[in-house]
PDB file of N, CA and C in Angstrom:
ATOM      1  N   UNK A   1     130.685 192.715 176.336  1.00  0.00           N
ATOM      2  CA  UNK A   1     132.013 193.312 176.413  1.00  0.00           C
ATOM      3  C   UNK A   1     132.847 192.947 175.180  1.00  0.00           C
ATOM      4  N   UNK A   2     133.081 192.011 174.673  1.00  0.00           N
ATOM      5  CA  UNK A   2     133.001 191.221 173.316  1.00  0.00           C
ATOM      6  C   UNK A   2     132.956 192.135 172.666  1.00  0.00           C
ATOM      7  N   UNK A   3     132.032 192.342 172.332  1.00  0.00           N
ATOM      8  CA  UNK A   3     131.337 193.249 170.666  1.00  0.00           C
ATOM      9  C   UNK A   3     131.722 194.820 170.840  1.00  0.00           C
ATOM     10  N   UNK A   4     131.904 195.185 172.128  1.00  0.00           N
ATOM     11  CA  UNK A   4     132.639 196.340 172.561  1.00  0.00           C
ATOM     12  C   UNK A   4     133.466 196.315 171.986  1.00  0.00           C
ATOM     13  N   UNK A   5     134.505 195.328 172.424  1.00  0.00           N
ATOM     14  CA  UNK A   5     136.103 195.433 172.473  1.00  0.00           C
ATOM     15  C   UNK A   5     136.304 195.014 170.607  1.00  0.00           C
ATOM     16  N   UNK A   6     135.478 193.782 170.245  1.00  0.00           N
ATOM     17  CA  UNK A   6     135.522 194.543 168.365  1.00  0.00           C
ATOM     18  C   UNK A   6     135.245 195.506 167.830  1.00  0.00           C
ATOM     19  N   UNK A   7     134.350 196.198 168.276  1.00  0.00           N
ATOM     20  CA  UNK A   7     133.902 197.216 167.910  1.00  0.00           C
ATOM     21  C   UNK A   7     134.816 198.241 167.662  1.00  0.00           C
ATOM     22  N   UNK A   8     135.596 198.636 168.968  1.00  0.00           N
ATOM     23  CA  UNK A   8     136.696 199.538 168.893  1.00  0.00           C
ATOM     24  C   UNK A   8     137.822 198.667 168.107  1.00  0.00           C
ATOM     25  N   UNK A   9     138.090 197.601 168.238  1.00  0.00           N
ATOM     26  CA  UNK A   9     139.353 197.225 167.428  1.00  0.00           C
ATOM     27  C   UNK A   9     138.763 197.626 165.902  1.00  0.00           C
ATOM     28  N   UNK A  10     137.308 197.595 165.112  1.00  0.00           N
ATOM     29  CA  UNK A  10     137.118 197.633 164.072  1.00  0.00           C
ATOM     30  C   UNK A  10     137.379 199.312 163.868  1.00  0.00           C
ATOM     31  N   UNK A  11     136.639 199.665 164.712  1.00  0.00           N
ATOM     32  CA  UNK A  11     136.627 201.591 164.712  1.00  0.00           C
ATOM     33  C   UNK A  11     138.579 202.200 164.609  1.00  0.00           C
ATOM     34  N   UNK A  12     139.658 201.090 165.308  1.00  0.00           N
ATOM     35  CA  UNK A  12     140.883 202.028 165.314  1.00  0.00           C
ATOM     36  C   UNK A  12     141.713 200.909 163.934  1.00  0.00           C
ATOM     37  N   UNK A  13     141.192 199.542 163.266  1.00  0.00           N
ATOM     38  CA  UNK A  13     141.606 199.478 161.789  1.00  0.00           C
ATOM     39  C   UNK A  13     141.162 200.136 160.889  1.00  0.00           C
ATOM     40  N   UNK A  14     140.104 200.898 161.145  1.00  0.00           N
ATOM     41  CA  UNK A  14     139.551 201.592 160.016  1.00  0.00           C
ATOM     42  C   UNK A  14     140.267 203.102 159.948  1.00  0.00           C
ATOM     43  N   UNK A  15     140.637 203.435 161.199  1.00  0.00           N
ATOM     44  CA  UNK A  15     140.814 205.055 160.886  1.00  0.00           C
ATOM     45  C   UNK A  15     143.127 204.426 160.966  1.00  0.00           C
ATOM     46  N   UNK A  16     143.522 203.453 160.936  1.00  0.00           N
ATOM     47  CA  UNK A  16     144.763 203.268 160.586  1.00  0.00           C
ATOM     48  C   UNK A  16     144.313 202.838 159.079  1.00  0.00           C
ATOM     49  N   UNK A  17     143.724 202.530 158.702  1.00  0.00           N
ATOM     50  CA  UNK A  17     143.670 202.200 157.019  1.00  0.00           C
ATOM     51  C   UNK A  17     143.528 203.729 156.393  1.00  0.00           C
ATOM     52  N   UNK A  18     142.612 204.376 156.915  1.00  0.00           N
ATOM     53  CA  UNK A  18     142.233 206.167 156.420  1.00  0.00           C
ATOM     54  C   UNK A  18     143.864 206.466 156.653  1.00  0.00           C
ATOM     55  N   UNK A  19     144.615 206.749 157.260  1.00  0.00           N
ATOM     56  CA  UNK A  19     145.761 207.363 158.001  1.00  0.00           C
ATOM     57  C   UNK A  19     146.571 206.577 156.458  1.00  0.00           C
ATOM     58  N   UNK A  20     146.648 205.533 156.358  1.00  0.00           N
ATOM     59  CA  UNK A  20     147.368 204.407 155.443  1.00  0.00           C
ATOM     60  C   UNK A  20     147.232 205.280 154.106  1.00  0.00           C
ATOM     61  N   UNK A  21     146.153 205.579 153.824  1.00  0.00           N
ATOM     62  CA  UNK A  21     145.482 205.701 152.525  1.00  0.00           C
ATOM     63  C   UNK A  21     145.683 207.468 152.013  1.00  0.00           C
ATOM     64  N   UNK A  22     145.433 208.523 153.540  1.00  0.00           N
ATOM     65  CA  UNK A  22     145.536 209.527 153.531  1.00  0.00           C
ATOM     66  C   UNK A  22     146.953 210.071 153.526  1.00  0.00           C
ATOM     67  N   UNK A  23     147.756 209.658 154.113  1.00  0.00           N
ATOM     68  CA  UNK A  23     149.283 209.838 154.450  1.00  0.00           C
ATOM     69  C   UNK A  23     150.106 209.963 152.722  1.00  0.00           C
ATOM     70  N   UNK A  24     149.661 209.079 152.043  1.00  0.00           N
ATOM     71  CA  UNK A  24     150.173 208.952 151.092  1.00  0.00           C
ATOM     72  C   UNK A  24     149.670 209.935 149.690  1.00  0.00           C
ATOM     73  N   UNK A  25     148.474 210.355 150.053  1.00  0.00           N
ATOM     74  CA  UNK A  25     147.712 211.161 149.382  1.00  0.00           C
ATOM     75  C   UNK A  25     148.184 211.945 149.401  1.00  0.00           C
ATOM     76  N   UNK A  26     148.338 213.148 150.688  1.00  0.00           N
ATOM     77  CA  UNK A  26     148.516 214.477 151.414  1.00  0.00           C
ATOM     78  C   UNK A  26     150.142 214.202 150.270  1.00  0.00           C
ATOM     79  N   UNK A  27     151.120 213.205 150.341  1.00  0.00           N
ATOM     80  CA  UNK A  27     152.346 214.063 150.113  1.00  0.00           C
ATOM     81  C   UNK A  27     152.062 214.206 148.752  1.00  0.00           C
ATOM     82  N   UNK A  28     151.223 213.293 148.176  1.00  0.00           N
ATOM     83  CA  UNK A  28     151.199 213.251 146.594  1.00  0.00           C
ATOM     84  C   UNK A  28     150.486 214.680 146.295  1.00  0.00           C
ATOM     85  N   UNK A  29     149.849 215.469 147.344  1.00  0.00           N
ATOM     86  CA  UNK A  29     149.288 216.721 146.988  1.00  0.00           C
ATOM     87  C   UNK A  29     150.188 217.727 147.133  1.00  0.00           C
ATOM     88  N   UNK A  30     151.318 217.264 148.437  1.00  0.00           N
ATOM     89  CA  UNK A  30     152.094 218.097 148.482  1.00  0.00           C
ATOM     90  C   UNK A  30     153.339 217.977 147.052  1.00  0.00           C
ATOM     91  N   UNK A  31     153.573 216.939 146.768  1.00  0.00           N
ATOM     92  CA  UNK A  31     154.716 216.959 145.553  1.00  0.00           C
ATOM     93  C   UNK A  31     153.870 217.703 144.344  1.00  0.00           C
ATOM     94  N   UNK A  32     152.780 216.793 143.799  1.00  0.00           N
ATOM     95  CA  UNK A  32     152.256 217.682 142.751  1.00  0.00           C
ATOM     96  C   UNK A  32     150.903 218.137 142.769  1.00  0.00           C
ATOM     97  N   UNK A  33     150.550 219.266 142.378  1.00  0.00           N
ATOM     98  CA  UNK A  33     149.218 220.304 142.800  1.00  0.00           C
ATOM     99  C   UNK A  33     148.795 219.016 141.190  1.00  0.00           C
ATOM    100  N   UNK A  34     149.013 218.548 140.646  1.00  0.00           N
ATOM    101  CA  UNK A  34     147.987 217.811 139.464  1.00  0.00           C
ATOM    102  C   UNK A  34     147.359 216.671 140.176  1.00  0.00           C
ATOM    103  N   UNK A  35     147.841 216.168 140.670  1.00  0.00           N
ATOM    104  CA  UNK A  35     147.281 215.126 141.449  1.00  0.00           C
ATOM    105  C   UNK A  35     145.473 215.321 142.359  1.00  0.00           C
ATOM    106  N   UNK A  36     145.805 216.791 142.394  1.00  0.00           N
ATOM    107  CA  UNK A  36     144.488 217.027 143.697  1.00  0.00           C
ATOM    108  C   UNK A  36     143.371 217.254 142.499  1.00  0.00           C
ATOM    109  N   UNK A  37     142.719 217.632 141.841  1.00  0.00           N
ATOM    110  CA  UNK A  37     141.517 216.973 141.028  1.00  0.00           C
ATOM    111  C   UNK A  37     140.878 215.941 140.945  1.00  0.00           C
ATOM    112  N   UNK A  38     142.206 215.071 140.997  1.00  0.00           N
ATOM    113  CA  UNK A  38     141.845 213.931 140.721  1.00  0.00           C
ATOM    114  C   UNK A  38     141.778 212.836 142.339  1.00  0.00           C
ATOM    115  N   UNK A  39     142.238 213.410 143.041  1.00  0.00           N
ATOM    116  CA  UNK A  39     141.998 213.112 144.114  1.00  0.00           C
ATOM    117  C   UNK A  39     140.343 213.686 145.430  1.00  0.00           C
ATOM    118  N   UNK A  40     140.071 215.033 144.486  1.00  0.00           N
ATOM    119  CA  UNK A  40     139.159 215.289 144.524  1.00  0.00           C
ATOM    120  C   UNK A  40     137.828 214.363 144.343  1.00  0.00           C
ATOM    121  N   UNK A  41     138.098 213.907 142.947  1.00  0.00           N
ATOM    122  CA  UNK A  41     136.928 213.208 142.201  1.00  0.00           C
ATOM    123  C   UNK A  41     136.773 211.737 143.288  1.00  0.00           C
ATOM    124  N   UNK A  42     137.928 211.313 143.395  1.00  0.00           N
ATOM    125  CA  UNK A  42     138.022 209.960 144.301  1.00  0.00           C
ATOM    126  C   UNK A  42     137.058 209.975 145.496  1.00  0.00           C
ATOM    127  N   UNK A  43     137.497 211.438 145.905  1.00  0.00           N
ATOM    128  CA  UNK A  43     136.771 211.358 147.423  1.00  0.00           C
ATOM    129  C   UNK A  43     135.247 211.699 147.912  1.00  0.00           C
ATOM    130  N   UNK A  44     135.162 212.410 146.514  1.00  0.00           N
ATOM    131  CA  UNK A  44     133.971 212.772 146.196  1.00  0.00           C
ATOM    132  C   UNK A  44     133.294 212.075 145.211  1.00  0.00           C
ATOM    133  N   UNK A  45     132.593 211.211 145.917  1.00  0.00           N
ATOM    134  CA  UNK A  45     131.710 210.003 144.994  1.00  0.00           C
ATOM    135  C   UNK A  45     130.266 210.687 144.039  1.00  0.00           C
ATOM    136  N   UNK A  46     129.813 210.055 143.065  1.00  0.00           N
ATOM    137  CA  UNK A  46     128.620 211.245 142.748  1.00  0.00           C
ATOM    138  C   UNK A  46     127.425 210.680 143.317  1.00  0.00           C
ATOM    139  N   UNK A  47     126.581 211.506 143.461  1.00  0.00           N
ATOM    140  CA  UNK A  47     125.573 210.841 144.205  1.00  0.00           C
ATOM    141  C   UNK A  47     124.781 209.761 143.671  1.00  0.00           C
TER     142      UNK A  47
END
C-alpha cells in the first residue's frame, strides 16, 4: 500500500511540475508566436 500511495504521490508531482513548466510556456506562445520554434525544438528531443 506504501509504494501505491508513492507511486501516485510521484505520478501527481510530476504532472504539477508538467502544469509548472507548461503554464508558462502556453502564455509565452500566446504573447509571442517567436518563441514556439524554439519551444518546439525543446520538446522535441532528436532521436
Amino acid at each position: 500500500m506504501l509504494t501505491t500511495r508513492r507511486f501516485v504521490q510521484s505520478v501527481v508531482a510530476s504532472a504539477v511540475a508538467l502544469a509548472a513548466i507548461a503554464i508558462p510556456t502556453v502564455a509565452l506562445l500566446q504573447d509571442g508566436p517567436v518563441q514556439f520554434p524554439i519551444q518546439i525544438t525543446i520538446a522535441d528531443p532528436l532521436p
